[in-house]
PDB file of N, CA and C in Angstrom:
ATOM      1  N   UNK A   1      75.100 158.431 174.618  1.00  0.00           N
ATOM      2  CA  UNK A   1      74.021 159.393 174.689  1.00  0.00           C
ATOM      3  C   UNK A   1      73.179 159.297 173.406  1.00  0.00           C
ATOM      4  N   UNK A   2      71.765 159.188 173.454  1.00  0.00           N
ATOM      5  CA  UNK A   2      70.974 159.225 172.457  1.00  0.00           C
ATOM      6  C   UNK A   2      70.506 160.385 171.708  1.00  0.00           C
ATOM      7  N   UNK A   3      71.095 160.363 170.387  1.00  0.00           N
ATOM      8  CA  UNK A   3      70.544 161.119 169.670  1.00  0.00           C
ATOM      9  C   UNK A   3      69.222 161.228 168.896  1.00  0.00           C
ATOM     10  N   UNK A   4      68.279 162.545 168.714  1.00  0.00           N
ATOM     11  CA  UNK A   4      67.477 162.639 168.638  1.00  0.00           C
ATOM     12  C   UNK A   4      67.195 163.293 167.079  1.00  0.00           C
ATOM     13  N   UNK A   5      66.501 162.791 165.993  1.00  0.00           N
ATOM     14  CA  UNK A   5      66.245 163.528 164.734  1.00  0.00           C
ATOM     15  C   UNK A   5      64.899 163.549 164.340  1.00  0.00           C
ATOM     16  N   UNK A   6      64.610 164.177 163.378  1.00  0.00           N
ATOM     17  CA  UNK A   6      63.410 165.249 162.900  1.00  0.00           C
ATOM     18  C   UNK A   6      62.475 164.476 161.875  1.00  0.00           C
ATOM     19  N   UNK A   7      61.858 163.649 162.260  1.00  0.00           N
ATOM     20  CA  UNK A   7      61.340 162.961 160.982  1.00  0.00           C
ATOM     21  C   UNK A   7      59.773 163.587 160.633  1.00  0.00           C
ATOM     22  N   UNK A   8      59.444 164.338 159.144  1.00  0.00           N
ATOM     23  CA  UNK A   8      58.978 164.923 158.832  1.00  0.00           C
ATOM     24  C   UNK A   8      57.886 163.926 157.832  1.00  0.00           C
ATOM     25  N   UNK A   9      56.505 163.714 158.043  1.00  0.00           N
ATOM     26  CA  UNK A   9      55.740 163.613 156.898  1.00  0.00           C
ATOM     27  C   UNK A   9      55.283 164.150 155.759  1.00  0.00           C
ATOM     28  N   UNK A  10      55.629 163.835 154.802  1.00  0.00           N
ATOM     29  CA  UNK A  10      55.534 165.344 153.719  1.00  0.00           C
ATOM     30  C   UNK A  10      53.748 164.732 153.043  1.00  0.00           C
ATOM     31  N   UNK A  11      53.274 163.803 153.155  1.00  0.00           N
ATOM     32  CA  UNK A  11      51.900 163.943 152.489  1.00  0.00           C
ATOM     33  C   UNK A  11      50.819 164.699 153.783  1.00  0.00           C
ATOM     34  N   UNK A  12      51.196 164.807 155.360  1.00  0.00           N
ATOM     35  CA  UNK A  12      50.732 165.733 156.622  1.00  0.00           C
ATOM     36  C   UNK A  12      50.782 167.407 156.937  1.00  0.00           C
ATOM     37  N   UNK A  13      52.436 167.175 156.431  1.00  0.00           N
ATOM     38  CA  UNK A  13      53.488 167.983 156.859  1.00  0.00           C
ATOM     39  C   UNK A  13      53.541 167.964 158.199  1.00  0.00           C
ATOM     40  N   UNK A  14      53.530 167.015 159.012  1.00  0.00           N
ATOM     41  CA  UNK A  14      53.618 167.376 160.497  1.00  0.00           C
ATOM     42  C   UNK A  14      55.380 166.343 160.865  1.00  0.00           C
ATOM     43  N   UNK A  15      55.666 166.989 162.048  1.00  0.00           N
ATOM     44  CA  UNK A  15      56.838 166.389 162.045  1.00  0.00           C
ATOM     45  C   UNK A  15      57.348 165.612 163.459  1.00  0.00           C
ATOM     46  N   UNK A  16      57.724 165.038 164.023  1.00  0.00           N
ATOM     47  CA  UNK A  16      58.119 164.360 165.337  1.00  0.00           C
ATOM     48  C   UNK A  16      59.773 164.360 165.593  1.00  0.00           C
ATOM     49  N   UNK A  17      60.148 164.599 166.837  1.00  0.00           N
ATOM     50  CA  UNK A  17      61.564 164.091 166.789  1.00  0.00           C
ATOM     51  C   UNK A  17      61.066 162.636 167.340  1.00  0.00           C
ATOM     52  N   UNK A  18      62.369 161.734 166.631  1.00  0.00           N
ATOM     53  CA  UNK A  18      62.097 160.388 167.195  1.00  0.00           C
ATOM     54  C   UNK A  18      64.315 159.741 167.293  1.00  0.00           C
ATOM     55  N   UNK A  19      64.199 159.235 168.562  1.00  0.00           N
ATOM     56  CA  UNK A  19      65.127 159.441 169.155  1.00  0.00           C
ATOM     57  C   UNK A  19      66.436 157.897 168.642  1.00  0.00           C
ATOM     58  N   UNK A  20      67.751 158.217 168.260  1.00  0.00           N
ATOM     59  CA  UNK A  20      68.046 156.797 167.239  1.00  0.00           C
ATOM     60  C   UNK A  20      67.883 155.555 167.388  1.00  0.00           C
ATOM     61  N   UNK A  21      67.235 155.152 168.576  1.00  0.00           N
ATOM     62  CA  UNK A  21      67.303 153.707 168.858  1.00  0.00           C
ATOM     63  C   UNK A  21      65.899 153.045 168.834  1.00  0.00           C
ATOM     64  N   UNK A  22      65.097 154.570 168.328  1.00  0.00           N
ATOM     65  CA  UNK A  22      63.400 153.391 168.102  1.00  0.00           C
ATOM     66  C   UNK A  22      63.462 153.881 166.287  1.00  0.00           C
ATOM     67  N   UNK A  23      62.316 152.522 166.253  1.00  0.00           N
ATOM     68  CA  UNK A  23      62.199 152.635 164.973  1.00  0.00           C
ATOM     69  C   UNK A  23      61.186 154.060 164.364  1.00  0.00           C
ATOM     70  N   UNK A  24      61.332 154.269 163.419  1.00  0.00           N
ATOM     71  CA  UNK A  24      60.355 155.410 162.703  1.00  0.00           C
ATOM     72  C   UNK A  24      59.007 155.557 163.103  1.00  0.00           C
ATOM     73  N   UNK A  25      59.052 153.801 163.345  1.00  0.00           N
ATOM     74  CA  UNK A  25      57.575 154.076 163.445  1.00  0.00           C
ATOM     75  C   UNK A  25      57.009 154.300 165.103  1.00  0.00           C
ATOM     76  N   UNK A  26      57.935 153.716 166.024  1.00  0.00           N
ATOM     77  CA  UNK A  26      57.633 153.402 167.438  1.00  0.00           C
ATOM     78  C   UNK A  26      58.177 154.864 167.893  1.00  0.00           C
ATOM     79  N   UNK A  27      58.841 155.895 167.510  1.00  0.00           N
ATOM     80  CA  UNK A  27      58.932 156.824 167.760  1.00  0.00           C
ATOM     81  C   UNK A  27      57.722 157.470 167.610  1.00  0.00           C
ATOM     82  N   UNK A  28      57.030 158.063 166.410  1.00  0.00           N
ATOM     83  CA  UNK A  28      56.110 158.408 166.227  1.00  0.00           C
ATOM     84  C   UNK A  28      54.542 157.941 167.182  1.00  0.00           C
ATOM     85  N   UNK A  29      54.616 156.199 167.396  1.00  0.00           N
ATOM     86  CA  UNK A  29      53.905 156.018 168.438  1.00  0.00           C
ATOM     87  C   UNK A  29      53.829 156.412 169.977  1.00  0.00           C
ATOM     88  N   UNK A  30      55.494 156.276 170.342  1.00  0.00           N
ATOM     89  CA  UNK A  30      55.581 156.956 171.924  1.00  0.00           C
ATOM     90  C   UNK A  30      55.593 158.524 171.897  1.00  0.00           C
ATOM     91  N   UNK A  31      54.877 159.214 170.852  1.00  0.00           N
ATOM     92  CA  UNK A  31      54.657 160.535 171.161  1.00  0.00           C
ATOM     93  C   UNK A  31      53.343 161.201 170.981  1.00  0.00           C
ATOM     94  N   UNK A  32      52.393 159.587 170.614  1.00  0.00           N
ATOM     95  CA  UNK A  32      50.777 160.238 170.449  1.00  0.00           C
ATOM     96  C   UNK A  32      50.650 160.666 169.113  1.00  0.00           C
ATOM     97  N   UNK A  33      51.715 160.562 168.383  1.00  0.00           N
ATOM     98  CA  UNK A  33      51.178 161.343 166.925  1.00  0.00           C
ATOM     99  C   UNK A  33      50.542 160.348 165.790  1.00  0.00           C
ATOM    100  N   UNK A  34      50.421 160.944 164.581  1.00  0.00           N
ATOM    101  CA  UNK A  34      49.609 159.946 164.073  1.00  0.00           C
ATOM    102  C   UNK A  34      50.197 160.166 162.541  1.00  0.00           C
ATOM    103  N   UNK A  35      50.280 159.796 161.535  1.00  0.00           N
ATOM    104  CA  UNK A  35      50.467 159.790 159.880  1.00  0.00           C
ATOM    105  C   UNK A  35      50.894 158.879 159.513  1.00  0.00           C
ATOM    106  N   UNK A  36      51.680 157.856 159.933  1.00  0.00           N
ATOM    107  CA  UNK A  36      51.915 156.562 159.591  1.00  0.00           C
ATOM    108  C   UNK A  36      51.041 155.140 159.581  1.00  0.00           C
ATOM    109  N   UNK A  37      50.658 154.744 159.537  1.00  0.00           N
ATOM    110  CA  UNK A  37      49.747 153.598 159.525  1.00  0.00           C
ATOM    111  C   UNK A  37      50.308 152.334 160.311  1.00  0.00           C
ATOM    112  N   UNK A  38      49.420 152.070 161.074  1.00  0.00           N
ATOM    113  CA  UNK A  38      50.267 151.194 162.520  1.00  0.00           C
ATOM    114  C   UNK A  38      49.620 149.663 162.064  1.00  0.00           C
ATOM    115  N   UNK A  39      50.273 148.595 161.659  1.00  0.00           N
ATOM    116  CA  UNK A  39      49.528 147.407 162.124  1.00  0.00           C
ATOM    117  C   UNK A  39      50.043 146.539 162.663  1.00  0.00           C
ATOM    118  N   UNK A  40      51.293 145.368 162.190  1.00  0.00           N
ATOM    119  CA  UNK A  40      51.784 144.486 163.169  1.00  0.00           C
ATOM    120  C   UNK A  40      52.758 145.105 164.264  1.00  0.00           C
ATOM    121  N   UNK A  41      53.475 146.166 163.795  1.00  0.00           N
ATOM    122  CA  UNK A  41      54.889 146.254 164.460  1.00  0.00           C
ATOM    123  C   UNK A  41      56.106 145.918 164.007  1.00  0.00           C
ATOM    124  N   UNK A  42      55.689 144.903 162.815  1.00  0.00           N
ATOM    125  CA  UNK A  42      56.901 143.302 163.559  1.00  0.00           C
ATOM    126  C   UNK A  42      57.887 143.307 161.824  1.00  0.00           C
ATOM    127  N   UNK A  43      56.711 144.054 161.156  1.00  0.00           N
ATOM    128  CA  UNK A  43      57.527 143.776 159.905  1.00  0.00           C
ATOM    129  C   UNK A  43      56.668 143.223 158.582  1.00  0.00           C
ATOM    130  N   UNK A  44      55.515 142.539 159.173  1.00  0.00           N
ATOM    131  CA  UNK A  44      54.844 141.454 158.667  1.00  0.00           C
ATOM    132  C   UNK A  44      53.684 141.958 157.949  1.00  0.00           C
ATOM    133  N   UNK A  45      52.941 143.399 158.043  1.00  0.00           N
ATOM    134  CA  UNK A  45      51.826 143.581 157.267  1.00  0.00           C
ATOM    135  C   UNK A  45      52.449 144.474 156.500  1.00  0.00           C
ATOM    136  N   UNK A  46      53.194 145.157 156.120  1.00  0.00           N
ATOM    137  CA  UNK A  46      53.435 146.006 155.512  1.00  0.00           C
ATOM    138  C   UNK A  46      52.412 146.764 155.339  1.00  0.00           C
ATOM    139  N   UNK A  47      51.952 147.494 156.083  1.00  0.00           N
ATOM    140  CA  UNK A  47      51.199 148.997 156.140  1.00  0.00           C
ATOM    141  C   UNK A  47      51.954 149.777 156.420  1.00  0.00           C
ATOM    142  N   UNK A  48      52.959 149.811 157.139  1.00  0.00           N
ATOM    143  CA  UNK A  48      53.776 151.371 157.924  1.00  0.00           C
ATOM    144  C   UNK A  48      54.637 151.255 156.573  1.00  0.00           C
ATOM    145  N   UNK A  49      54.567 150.956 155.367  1.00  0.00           N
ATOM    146  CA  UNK A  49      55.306 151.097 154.279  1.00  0.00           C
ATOM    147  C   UNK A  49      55.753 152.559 153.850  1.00  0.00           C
ATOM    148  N   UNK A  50      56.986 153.198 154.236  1.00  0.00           N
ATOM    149  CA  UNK A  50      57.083 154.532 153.521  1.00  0.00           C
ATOM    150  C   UNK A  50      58.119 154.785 152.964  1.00  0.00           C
ATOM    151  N   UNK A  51      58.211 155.986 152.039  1.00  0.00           N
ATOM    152  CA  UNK A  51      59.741 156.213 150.937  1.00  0.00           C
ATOM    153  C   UNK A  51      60.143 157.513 151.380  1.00  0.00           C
ATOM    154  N   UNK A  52      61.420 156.685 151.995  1.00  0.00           N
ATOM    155  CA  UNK A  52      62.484 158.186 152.349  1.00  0.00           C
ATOM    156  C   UNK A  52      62.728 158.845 151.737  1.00  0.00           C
ATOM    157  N   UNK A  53      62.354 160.320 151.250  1.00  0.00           N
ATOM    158  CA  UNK A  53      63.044 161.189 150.350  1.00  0.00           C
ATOM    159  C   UNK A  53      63.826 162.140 150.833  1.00  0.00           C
ATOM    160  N   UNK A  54      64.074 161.878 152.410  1.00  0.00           N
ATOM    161  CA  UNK A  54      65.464 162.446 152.039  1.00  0.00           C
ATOM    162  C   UNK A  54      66.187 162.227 153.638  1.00  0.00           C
ATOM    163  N   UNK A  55      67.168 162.243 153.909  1.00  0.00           N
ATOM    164  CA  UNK A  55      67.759 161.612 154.914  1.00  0.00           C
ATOM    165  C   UNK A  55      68.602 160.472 154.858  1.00  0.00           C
ATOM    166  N   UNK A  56      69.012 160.178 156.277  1.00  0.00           N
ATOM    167  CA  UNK A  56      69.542 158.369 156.095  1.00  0.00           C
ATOM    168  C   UNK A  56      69.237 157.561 157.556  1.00  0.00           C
ATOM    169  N   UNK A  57      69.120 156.516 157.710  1.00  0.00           N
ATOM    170  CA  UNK A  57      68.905 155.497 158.404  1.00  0.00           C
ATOM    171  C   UNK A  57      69.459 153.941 158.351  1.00  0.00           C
ATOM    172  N   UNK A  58      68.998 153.708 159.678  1.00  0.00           N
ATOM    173  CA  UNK A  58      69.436 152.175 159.504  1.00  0.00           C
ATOM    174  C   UNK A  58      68.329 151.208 159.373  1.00  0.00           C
ATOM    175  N   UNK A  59      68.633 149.898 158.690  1.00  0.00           N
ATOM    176  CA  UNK A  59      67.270 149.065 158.792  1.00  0.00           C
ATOM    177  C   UNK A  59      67.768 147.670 158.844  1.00  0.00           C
ATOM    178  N   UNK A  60      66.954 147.270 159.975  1.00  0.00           N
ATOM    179  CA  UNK A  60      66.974 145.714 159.606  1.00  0.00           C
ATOM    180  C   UNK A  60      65.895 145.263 158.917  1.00  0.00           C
ATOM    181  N   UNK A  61      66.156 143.806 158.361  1.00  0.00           N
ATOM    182  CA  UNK A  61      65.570 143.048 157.589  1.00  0.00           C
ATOM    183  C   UNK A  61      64.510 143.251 157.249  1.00  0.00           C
ATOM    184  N   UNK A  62      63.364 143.158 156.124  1.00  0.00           N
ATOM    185  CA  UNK A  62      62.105 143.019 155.555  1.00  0.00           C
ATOM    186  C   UNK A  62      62.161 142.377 154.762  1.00  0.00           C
ATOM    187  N   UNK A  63      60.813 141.946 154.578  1.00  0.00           N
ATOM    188  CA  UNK A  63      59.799 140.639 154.458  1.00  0.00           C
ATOM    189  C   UNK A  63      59.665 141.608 153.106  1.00  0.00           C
ATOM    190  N   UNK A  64      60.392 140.944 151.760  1.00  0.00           N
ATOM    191  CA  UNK A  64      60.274 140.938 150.541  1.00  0.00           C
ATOM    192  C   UNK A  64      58.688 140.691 150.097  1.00  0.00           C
ATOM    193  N   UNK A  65      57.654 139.681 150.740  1.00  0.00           N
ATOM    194  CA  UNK A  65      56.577 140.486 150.527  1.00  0.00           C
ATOM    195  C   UNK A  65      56.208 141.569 149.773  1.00  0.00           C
ATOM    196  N   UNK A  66      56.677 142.856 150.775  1.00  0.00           N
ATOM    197  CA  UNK A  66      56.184 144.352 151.283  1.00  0.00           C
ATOM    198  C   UNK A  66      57.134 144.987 150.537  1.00  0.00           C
ATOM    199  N   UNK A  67      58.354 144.317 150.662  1.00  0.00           N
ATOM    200  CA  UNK A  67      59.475 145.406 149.914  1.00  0.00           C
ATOM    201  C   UNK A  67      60.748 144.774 149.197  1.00  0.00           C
ATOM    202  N   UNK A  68      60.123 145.224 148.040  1.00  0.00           N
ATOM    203  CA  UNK A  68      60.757 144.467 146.831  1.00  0.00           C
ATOM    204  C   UNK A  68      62.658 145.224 146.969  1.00  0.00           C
ATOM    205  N   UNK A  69      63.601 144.590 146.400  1.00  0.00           N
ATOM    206  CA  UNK A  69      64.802 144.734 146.153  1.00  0.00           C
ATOM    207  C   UNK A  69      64.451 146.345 145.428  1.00  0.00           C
ATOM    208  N   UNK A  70      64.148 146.286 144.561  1.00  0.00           N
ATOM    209  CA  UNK A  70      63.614 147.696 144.035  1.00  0.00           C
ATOM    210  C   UNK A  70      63.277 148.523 144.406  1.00  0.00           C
ATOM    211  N   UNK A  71      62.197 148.320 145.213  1.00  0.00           N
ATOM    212  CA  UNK A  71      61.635 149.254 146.203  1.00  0.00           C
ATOM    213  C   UNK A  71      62.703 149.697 147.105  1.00  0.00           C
ATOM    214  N   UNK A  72      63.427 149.182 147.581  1.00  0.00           N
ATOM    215  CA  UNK A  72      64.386 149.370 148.855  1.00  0.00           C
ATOM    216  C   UNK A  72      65.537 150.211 147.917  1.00  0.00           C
ATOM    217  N   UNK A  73      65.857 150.165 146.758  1.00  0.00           N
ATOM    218  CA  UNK A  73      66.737 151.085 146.428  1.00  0.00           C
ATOM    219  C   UNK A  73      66.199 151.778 145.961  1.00  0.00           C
ATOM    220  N   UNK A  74      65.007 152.069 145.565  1.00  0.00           N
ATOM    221  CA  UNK A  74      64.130 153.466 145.463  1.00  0.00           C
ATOM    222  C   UNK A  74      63.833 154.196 147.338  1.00  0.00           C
ATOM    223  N   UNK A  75      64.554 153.947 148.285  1.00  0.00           N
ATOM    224  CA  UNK A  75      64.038 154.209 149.506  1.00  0.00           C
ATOM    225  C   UNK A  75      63.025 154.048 149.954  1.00  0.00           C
ATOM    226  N   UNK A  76      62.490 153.009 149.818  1.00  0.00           N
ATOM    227  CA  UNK A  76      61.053 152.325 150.029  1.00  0.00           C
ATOM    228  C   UNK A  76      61.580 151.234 151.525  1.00  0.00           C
ATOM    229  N   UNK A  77      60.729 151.601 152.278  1.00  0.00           N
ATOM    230  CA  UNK A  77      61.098 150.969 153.306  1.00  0.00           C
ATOM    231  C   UNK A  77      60.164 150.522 154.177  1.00  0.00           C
ATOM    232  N   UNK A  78      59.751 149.709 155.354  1.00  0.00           N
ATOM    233  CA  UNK A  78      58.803 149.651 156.424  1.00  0.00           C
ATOM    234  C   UNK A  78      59.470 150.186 157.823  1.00  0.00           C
ATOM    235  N   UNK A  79      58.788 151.370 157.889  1.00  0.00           N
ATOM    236  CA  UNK A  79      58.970 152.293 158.823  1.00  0.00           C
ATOM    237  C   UNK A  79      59.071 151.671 160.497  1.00  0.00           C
ATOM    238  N   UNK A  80      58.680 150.497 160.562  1.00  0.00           N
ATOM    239  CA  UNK A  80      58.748 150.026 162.322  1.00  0.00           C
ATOM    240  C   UNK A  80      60.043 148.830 162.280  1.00  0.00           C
ATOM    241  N   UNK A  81      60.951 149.180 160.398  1.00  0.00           N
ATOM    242  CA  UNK A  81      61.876 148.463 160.184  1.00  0.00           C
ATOM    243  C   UNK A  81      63.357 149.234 160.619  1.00  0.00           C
ATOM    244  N   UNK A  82      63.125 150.834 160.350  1.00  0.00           N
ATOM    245  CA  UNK A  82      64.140 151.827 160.028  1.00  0.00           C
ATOM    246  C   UNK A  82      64.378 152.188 161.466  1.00  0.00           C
ATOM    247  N   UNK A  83      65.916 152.910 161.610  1.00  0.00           N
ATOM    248  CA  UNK A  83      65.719 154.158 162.742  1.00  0.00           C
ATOM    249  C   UNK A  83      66.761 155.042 162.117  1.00  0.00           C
ATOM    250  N   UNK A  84      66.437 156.637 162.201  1.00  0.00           N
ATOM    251  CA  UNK A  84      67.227 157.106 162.470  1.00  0.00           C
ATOM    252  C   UNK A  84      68.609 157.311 162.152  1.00  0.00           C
ATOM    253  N   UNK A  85      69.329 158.158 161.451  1.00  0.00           N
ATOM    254  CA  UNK A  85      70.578 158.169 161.450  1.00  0.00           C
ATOM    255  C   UNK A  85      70.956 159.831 161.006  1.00  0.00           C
ATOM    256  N   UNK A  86      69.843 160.261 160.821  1.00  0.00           N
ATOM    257  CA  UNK A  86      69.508 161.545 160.672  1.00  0.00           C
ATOM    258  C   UNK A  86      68.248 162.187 160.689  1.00  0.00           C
ATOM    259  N   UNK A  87      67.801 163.736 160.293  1.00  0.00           N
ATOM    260  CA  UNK A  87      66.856 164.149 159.885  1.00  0.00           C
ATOM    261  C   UNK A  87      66.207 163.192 158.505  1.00  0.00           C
ATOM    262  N   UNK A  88      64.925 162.999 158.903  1.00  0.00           N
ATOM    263  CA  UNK A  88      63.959 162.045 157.782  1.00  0.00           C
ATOM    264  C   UNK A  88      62.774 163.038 157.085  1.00  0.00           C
ATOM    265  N   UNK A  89      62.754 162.941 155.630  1.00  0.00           N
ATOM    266  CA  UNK A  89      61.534 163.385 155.379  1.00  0.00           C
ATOM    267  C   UNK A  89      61.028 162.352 154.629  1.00  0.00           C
ATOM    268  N   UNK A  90      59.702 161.484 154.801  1.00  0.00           N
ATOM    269  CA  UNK A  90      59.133 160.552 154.235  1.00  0.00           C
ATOM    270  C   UNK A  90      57.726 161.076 153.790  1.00  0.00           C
ATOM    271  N   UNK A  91      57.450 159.857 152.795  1.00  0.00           N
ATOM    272  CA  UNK A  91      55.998 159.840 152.174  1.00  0.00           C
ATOM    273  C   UNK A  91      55.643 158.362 152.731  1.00  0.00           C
ATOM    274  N   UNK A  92      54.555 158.506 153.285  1.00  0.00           N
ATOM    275  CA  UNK A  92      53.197 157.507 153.628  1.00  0.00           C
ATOM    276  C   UNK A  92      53.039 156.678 152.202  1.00  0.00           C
ATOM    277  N   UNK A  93      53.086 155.444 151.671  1.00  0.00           N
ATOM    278  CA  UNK A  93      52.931 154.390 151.014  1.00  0.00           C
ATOM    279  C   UNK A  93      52.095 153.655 150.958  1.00  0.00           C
ATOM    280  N   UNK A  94      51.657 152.819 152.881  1.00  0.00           N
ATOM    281  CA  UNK A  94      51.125 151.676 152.966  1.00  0.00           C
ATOM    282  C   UNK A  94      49.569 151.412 152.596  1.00  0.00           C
ATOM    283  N   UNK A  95      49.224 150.431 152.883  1.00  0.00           N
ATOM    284  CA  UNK A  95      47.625 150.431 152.199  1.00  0.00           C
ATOM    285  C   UNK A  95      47.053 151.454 152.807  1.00  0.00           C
ATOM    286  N   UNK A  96      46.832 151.766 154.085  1.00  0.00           N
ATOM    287  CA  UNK A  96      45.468 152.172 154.672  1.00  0.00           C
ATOM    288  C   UNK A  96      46.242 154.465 154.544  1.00  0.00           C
ATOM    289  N   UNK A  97      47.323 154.397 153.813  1.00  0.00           N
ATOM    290  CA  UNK A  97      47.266 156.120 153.377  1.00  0.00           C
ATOM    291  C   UNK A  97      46.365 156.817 153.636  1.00  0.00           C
ATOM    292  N   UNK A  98      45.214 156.699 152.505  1.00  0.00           N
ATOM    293  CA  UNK A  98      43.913 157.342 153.150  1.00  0.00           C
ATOM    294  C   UNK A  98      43.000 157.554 154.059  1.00  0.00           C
ATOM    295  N   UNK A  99      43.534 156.897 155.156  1.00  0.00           N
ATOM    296  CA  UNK A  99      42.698 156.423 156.219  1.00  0.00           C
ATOM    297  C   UNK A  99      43.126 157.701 157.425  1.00  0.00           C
ATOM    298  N   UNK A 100      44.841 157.232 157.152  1.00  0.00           N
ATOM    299  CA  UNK A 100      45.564 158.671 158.218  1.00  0.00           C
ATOM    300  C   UNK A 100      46.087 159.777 157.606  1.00  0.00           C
ATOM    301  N   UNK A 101      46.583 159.721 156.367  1.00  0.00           N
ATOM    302  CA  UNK A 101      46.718 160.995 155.962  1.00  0.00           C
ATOM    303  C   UNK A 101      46.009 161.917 155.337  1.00  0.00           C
ATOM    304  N   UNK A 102      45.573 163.485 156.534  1.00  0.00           N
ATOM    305  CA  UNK A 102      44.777 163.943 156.338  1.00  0.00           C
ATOM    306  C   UNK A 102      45.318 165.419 156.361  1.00  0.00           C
ATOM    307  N   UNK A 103      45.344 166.220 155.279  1.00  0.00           N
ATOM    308  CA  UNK A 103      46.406 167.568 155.663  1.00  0.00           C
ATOM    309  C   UNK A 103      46.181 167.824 156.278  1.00  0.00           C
ATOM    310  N   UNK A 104      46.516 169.308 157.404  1.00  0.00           N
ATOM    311  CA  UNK A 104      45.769 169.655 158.703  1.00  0.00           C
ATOM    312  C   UNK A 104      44.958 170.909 157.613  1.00  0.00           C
ATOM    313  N   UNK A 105      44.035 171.225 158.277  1.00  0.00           N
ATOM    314  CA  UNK A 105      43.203 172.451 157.753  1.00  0.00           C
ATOM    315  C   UNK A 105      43.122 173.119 158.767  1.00  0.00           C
ATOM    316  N   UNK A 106      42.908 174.282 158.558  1.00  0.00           N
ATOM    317  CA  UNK A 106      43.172 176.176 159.215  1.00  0.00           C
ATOM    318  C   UNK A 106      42.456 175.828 160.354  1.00  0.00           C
ATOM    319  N   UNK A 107      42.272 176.589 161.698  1.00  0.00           N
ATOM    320  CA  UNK A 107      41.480 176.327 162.755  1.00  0.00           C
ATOM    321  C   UNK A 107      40.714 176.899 161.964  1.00  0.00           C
ATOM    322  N   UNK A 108      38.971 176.650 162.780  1.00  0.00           N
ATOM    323  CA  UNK A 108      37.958 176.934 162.659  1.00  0.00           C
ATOM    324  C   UNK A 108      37.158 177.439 160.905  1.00  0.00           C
ATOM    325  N   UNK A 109      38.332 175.981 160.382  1.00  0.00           N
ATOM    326  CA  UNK A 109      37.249 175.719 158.919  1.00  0.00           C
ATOM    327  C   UNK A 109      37.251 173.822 158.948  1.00  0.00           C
ATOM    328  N   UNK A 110      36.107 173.500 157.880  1.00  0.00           N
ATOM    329  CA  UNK A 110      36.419 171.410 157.988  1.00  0.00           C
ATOM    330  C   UNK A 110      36.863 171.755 156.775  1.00  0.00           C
ATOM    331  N   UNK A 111      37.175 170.421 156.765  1.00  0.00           N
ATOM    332  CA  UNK A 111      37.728 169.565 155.394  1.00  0.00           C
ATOM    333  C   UNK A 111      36.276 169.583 154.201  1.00  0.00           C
ATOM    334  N   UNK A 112      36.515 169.899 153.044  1.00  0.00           N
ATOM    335  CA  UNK A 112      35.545 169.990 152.285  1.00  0.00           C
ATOM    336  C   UNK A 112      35.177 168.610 151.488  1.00  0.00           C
TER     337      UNK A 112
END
């Protein structure tokens, strides 16, 4: 039976359950949501680059590229690399950050 955990964006604050057998990031995609930065999928651009601060997961392999030995024991990870092994709270990393992370603002005011 598949278990399901809470992975939280803390530069959004918005949060998704994403279920243990997709990655961080393909969870977040099969639910329409948005704060992560989507480009190959595969491992290879390192944009969905983010740092777990707090939780645990599993990951296969990355492309040293994107994520240095260092990085990975600072919890630096590529998010369409990880899944799941608990509740996640991450920070957004990859290049295009500014592009999707946008706090939410109050109904019926904009962004200044």
């Amino acid at each position: 039976m598949p278990k399901h955990y809470t992975i939280t964006i803390e530069d959004t604050g918005e949060s998704y359950r994403c279920v243990d057998w997709r990655s961080v990031l393909h969870g977040m995609e099969a639910l329409g949501k948005k704060g992560i930065p989507v480009g190959c999928r595969s491992g290879g651009c390192g944009v969905c680059k983010v740092q777990v601060l707090d939780g645990s997961y599993s990951q296969r392999v990355m492309s040293r590229a994107h994520v240095s030995e260092q990085d990975e024991a600072g919890g630096c990870v590529l998010s369409c690399r990880v899944t799941p092994t608990s509740d996640l709270r991450i920070r957004v990393l990859g290049t295009m950050k500014k592009t999707v992370c946008r706090p939410a603002t109050p109904t019926g005011t904009s962004p200044v």
